[in-house]
Protein backbone atom coordinates (compact mmCIF):
# COMPACT_ATOMS: atom_id res chain seq x y z
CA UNK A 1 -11.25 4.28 10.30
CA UNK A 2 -8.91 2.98 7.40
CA UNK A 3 -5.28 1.59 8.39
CA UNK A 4 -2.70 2.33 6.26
CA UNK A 5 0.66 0.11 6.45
CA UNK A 6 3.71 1.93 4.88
CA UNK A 7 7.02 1.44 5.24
CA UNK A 8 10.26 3.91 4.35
CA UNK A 9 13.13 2.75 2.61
CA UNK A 10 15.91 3.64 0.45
CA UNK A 11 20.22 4.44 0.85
CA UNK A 12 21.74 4.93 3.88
CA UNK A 13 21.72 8.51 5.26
CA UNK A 14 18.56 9.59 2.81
CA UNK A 15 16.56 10.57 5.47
CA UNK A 16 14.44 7.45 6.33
CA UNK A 17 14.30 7.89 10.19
CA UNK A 18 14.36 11.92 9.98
CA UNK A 19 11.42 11.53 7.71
CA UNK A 20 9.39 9.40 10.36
CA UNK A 21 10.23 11.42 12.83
CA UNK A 22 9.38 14.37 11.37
CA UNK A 23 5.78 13.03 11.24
CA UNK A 24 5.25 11.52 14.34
CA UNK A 25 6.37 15.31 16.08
CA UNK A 26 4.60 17.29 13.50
CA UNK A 27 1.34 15.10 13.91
CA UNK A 28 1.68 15.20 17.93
CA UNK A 29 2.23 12.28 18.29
CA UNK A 30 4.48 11.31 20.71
CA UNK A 31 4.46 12.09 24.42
CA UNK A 32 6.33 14.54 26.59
CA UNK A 33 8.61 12.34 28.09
CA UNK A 34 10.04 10.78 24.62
CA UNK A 35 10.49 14.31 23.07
CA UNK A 36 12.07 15.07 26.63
CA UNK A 37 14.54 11.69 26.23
CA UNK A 38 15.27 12.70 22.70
CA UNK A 39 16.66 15.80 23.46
CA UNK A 40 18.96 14.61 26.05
CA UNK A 41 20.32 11.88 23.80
CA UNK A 42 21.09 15.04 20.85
CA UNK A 43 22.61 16.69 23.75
CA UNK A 44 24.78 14.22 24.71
CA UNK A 45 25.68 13.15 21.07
CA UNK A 46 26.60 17.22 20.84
CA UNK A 47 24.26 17.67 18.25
CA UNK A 48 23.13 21.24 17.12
CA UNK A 49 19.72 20.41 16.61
CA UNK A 50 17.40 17.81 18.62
CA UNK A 51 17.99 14.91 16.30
CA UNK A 52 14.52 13.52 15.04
CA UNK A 53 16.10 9.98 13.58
CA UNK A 54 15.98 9.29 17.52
CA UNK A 55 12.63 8.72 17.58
CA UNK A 56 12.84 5.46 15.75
CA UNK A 57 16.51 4.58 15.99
CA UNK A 58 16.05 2.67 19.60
CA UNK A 59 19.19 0.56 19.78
CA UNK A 60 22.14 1.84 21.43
CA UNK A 61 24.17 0.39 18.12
CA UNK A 62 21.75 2.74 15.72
CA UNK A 63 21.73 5.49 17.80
CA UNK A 64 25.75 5.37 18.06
CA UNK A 65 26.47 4.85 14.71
CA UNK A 66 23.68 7.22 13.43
CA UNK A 67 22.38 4.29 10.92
CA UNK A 68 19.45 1.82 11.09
CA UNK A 69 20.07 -1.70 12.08
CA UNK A 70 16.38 -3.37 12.85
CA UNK A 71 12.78 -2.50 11.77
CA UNK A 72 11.23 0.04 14.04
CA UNK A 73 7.32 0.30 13.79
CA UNK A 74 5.55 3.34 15.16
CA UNK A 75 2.12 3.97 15.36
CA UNK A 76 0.06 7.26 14.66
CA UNK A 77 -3.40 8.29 14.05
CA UNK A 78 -4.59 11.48 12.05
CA UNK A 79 -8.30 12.28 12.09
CA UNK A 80 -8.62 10.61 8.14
CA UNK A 81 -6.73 7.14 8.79
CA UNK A 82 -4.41 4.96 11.17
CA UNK A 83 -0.72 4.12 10.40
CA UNK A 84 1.90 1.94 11.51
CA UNK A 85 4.77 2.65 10.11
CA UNK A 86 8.08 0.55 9.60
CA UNK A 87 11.31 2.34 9.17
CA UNK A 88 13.32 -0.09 7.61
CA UNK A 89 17.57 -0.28 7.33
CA UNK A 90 19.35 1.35 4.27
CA UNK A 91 22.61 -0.67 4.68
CA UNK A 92 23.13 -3.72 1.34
CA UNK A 93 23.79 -5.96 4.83
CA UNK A 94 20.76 -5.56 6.37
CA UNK A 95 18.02 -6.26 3.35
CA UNK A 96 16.39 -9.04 4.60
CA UNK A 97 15.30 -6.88 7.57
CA UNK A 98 13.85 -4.48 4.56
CA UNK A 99 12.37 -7.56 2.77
CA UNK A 100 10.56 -8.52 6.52
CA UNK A 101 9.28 -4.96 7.05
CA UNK A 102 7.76 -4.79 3.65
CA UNK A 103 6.43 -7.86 3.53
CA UNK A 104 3.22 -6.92 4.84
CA UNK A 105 3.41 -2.78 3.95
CA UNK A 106 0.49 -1.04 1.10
CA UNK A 107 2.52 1.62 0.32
CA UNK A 108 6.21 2.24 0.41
CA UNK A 109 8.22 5.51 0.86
CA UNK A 110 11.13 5.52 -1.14
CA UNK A 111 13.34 8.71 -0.16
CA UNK A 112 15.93 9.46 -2.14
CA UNK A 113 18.74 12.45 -1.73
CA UNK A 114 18.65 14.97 -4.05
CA UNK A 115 22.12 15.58 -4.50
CA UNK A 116 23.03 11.90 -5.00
CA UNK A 117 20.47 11.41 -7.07
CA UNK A 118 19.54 7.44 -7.78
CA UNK A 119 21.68 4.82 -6.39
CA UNK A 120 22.71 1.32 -6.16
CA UNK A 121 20.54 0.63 -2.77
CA UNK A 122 18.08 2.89 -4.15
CA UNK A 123 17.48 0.54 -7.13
CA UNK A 124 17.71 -2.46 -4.55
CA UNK A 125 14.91 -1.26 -2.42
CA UNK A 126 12.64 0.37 -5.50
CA UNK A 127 12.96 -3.13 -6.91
CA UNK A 128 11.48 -5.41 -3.88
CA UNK A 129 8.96 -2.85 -3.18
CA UNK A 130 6.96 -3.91 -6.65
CA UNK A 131 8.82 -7.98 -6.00
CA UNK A 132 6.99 -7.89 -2.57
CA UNK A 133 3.31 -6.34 -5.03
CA UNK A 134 3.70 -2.64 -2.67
CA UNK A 135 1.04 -1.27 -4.90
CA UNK A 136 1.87 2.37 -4.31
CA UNK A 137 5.54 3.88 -4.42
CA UNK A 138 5.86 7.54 -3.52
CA UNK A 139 9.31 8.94 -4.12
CA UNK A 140 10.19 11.48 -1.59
CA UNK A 141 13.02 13.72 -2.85
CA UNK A 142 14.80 14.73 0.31
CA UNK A 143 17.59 17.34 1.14
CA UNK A 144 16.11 20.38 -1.17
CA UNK A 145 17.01 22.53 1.16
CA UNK A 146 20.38 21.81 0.56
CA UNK A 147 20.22 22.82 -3.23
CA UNK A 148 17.89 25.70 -2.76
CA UNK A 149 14.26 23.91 -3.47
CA UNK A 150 15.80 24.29 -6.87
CA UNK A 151 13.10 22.79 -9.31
CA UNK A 152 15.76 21.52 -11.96
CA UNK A 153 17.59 19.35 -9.18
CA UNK A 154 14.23 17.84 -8.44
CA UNK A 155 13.36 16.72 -12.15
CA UNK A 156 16.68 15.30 -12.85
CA UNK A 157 15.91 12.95 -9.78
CA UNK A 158 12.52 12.23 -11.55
CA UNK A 159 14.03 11.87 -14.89
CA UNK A 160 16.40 9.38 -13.25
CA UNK A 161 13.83 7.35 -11.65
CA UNK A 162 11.04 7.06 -14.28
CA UNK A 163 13.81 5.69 -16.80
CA UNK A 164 14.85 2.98 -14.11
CA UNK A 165 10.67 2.18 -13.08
CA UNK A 166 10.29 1.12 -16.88
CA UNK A 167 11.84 -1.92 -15.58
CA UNK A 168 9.90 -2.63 -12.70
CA UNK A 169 6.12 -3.83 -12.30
CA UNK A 170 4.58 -0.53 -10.33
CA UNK A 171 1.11 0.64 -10.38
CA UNK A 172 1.47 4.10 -8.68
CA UNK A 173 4.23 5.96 -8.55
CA UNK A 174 4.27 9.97 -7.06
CA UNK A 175 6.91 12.32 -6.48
CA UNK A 176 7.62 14.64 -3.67
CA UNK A 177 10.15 17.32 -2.76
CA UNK A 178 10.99 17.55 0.43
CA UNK A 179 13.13 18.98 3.56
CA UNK A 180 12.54 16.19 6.55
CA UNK A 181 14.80 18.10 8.30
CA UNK A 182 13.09 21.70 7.78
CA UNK A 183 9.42 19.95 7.87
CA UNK A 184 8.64 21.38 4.26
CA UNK A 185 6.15 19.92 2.28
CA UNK A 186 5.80 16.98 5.22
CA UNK A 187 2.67 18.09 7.34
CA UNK A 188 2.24 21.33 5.04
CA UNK A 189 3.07 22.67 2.18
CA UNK A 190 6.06 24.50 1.73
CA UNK A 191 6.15 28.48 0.56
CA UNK A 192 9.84 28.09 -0.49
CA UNK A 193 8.91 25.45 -3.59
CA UNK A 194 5.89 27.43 -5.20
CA UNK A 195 6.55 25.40 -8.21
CA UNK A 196 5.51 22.32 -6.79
CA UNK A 197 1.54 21.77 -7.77
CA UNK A 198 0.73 18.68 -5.33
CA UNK A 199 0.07 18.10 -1.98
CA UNK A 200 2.38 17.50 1.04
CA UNK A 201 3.55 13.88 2.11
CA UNK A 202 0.34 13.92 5.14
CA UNK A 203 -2.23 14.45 2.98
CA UNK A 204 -1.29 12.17 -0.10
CA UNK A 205 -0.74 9.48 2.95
CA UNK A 206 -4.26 10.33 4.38
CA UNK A 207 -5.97 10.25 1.13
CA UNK A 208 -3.97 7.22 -1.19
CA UNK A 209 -7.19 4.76 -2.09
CA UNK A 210 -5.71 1.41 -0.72
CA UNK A 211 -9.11 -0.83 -0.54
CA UNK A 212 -8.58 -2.23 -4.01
CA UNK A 213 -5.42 -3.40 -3.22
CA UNK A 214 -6.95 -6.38 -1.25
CA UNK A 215 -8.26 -9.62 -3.20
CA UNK A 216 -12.12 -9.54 -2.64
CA UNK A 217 -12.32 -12.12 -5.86
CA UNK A 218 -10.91 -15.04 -4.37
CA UNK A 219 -12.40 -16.88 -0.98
CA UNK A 220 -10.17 -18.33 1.01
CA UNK A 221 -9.88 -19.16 4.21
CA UNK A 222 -7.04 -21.12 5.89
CA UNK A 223 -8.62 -23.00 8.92
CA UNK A 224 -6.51 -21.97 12.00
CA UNK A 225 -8.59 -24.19 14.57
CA UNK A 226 -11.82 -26.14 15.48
CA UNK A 227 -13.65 -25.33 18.00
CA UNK A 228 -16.07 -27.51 20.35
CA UNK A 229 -16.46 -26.09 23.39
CA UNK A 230 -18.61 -28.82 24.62
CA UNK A 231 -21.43 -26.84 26.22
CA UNK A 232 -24.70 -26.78 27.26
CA UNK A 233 -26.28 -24.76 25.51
CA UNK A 234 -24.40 -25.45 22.12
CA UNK A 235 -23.38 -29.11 22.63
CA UNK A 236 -22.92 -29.93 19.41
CA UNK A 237 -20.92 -27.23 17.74
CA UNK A 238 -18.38 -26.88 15.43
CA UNK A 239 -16.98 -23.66 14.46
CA UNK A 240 -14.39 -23.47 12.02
CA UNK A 241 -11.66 -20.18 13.29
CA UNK A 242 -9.37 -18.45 11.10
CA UNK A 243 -8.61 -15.45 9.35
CA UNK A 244 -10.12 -14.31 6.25
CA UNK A 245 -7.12 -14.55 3.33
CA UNK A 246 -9.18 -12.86 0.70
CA UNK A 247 -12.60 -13.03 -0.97
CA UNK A 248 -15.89 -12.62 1.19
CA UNK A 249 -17.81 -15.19 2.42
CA UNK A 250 -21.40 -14.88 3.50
CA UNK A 251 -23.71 -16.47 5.58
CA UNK A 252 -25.40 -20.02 2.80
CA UNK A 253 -22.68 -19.68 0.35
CA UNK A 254 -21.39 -23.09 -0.74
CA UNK A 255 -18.01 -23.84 0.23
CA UNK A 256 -15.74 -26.77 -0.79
CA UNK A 257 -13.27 -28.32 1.67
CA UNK A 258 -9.76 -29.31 0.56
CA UNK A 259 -8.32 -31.48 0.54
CA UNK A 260 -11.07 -34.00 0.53
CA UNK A 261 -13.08 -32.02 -2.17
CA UNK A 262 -15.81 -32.61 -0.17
CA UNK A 263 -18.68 -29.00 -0.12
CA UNK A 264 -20.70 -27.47 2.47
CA UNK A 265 -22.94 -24.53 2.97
CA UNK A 266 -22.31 -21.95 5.85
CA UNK A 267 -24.84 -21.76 8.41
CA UNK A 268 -23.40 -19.28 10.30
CA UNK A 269 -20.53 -16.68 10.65
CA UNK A 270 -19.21 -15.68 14.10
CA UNK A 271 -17.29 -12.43 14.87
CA UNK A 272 -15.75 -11.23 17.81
CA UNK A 273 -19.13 -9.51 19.31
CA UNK A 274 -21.23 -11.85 17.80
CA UNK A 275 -22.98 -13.25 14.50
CA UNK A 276 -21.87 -11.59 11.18
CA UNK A 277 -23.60 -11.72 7.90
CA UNK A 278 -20.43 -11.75 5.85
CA UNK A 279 -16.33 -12.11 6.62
CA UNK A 280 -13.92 -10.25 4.13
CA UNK A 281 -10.31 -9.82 5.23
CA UNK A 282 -8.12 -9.23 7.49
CA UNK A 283 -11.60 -10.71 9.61
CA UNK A 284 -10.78 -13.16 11.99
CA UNK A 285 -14.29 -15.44 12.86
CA UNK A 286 -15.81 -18.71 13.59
CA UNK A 287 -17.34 -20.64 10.65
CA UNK A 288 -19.90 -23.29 10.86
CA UNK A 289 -20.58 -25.46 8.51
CA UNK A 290 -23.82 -27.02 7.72
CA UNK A 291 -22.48 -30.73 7.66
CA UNK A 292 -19.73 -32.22 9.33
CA UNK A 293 -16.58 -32.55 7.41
CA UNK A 294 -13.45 -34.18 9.15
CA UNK A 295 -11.60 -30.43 9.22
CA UNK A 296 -8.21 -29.89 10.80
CA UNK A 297 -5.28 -27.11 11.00
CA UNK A 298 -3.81 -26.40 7.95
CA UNK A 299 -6.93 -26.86 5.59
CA UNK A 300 -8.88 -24.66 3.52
CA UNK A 301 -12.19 -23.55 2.64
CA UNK A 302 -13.21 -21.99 -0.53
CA UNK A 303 -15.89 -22.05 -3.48
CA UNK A 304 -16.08 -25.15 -5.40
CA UNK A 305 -16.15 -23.25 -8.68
CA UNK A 306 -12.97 -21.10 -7.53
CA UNK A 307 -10.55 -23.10 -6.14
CA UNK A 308 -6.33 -22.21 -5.81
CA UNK A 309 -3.77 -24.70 -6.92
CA UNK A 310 -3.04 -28.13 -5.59
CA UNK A 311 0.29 -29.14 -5.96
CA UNK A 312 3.46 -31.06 -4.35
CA UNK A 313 5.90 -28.84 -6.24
CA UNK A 314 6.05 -25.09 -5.81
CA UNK A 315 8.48 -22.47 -8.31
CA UNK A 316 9.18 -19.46 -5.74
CA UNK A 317 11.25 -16.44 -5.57
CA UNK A 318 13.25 -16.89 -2.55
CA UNK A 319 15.23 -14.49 -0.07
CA UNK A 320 17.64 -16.11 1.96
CA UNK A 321 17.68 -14.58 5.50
CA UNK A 322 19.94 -16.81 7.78
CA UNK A 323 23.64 -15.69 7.88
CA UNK A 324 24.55 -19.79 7.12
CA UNK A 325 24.46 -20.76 3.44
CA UNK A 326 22.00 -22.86 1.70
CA UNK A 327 22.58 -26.44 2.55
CA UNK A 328 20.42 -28.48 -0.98
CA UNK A 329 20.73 -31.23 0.96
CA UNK A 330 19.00 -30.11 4.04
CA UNK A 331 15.40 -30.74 4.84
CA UNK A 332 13.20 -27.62 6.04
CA UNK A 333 10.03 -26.86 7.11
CA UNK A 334 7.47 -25.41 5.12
CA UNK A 335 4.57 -22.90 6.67
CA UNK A 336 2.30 -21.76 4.54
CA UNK A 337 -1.27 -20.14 5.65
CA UNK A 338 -2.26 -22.47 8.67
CA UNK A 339 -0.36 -25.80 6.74
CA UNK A 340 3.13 -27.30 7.76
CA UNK A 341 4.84 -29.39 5.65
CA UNK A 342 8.20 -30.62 4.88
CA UNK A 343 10.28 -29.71 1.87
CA UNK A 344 13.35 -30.49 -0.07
CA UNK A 345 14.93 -27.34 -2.38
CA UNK A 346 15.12 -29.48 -5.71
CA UNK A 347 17.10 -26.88 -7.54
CA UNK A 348 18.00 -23.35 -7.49
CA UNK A 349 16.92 -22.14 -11.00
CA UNK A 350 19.10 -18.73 -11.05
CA UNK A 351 20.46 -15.84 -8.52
CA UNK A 352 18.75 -12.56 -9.43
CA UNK A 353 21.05 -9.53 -9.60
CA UNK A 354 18.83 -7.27 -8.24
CA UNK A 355 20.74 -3.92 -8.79
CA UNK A 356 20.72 -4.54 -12.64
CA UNK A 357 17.54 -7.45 -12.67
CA UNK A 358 20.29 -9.15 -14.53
CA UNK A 359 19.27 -13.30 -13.77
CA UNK A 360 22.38 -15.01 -13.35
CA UNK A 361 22.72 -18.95 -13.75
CA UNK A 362 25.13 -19.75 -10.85
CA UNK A 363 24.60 -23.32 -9.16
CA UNK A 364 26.20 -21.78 -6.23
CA UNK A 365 24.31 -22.13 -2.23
CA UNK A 366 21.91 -19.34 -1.46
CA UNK A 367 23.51 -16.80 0.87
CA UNK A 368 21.97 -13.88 3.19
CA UNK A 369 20.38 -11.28 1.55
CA UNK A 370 20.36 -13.60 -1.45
CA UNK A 371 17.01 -13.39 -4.18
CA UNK A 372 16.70 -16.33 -6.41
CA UNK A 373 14.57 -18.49 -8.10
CA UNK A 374 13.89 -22.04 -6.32
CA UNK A 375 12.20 -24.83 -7.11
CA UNK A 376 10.83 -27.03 -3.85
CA UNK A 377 9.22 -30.21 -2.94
CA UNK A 378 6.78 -30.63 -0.42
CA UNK A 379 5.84 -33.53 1.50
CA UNK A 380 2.31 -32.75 1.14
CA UNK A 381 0.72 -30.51 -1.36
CA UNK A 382 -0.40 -27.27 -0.39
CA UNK A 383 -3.24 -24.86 -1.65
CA UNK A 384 -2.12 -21.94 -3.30
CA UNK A 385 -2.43 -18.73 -5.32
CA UNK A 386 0.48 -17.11 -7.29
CA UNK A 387 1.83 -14.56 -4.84
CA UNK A 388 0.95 -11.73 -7.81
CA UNK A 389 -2.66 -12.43 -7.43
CA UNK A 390 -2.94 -13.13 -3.43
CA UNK A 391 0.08 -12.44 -1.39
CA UNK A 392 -1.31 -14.25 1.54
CA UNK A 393 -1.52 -17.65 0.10
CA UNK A 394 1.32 -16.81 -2.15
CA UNK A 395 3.68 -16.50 0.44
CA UNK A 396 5.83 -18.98 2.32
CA UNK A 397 8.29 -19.40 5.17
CA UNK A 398 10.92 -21.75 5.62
CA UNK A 399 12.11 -23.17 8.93
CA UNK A 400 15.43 -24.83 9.72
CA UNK A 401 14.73 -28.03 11.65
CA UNK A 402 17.77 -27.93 13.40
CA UNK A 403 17.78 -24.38 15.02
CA UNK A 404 14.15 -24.12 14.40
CA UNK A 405 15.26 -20.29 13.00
CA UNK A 406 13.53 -18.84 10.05
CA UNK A 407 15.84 -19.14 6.95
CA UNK A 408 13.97 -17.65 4.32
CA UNK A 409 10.44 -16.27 2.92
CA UNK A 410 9.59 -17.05 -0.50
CA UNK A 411 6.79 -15.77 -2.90
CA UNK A 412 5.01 -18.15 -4.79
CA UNK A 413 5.16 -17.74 -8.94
């Protein structure tokens, strides 16, 4: 069965967490005892209605304020597909937590209040959806029950986005109207918009085609470990484990190790319940070679006639997520793939306005929530793709030495 990663997103007090939980009761798909919980918290909040933003909101901080703070996933299962969903934060403050739920998302639901119509976050979070290469953007146009399921309030919303979207790099882009509140055109579709011609939110979410979205072009696989167990009946092997990054590799294709250069065959693939005649990702398995090549953590395998960059010096779009400044003169750690490296930040080439995509100039530190362009130094080169063509070995993380806390996750250019 296919998984399907999606995250929601957009202003504060759109609808994100109504939305999502919404689903989750309309799919049955949580248990007794949480629908039981919710209710007592609407209760006690003296709420008219059981409050379905409960359902995701889990910190005593969210559910006080009536606002998303952190990332909550949740998990459901229709008979067409798996999810996990990520309901990610609508406040400016709180965008890197957006940025590290979408991250890894295929599709991204950007709701939007009709009366409000487009605004400032909405443009914010429309804009890293296609940054972070979300393939598929569907636009769910929430609150018509509160202006009737009038038709004309609907288009003006569309109008508004599709003139902003000319801006931004999106493949697929669908509308919805709905009421997360009511449940209309969510699970079913609603009577009370006849005008509307397309399906409800659960079907286009059941049925979006999501398998050409991974890189099947490129091999690559980042070497996580080596494995020798050292046993009797197999003393001498060597198995290669990682996870698949993209491409497929098959059982006496030619490989070529880097950083030595050096090539290989594979003899033999390993999965978790046994041999496998080919690996494509997100595959995790045991490859063995048919020489031995002095392999370690951090390198990579791919095919000698399609091979990713080498290089010391890396261009990257960079989000800044600690709450301390940028410090130029710091050292941090690099991870990238299964490779660790130092690095140096050699310049910071602009700060990118991303409400207006205006690219301003200013040599001033990186702060939270910050998007700029960066160009670093490594220690050692690394092997990658541009994060437009592969966004697993176009992505990196830096780590503060100091505090050993993530500071920021870049996309490679």
């Amino acid at each position: 069965m296919d998984l399907l990663r999606l995250i929601t997103c957009g202003n504060v007090d759109d609808g994100k967490s109504t939305l999502l939980g919404r689903l989750l009761h309309d799919t049955k798909s949580i248990f007794e005892d949480q629908w039981v919980a919710v209710q007592r918290a609407s209760e006690r909040r003296g709420d008219a209605r059981t409050d379905l933003a409960l359902l995701t909101d889990g910190l005593r901080a969210e559910r006080e304020q009536g606002i998303t703070i952190d990332v909550a996933y949740r998990y459901f299962a229709t008979p067409r597909r798996k999810f996990i969903l990520a309901d990610c934060p609508g406040h400016q403050q709180y965008t890197r937590n957006m940025v590290t739920g979408a991250s890894s998302a295929q599709l991204a639901l950007l709701l939007v209040d009709v009366r409000k119509g487009l605004t400032e976050q909405t443009c914010r979070h429309a804009f890293i959806t296609t940054l972070l290469r979300i393939r598929h953007l569907i636009v769910c146009v929430n609150k018509m029950d509160l202006v009737g399921f009038a038709q004309a309030d609907f288009d003006r919303v569309r109008e508004q986005f599709m003139a902003f979207a000319e801006r931004l790099d999106a493949a697929d882009i669908q509308f919805i109207p709905l009421s997360a509140l009511q449940g209309d055109n969510v699970v079913e579709k609603s009577a009370r918009m006849p005008w509307y011609e397309g399906a409800p939110l659960l079907y286009t979410l059941e049925t979006v085609y999501v398998r050409n979205d991974t890189n099947l072009v490129d091999p690559r696989f980042p070497v996580q470990t080596v494995i020798r167990p050292q046993e009797d009946g197999a003393p001498d092997f060597r198995g290669l484990a990682g996870q698949v990054a993209s491409g497929v590799l098959r059982e006496g294709d030619e490989v070529v190790h880097l950083p030595t250069g050096f090539t290989s065959r594979i003899r033999a693939i390993h999965g978790p319940s046994g041999p496998v005649a080919e690996a494509f990702p997100p595959m995790s398995v045991v490859i063995e070679l048919d020489r031995d090549l002095d392999v370690s953590r951090g390198d990579l395998l791919a095919r000698p006639n399609n091979q990713p960059n080498q290089s010391q010096d890396l261009e990257v779009m960079l989000c800044w997520l600690a709450s301390a400044p940028m410090d130029p003169a710091r050292r941090y750690r690099l991870l990238h793939t299964t490779r660790e490296t130092k690095c140096l930040v050699r310049e910071v080439r602009y700060k990118l306005d991303i409400t207006t995509l205006h690219r301003n100039p200013v040599p001033t530190p990186l702060e939270m929530n910050d998007l700029a362009r960066v160009a670093l130094h490594c220690q050692a080169p690394l092997f990658w793709d541009s994060y437009k063509k592969n966004r697993q070995t176009g992505s990196i993380v830096l780590i503060d030495e100091a505090t050993n806390a993530t500071v920021a996750a870049g996309m490679i250019l």
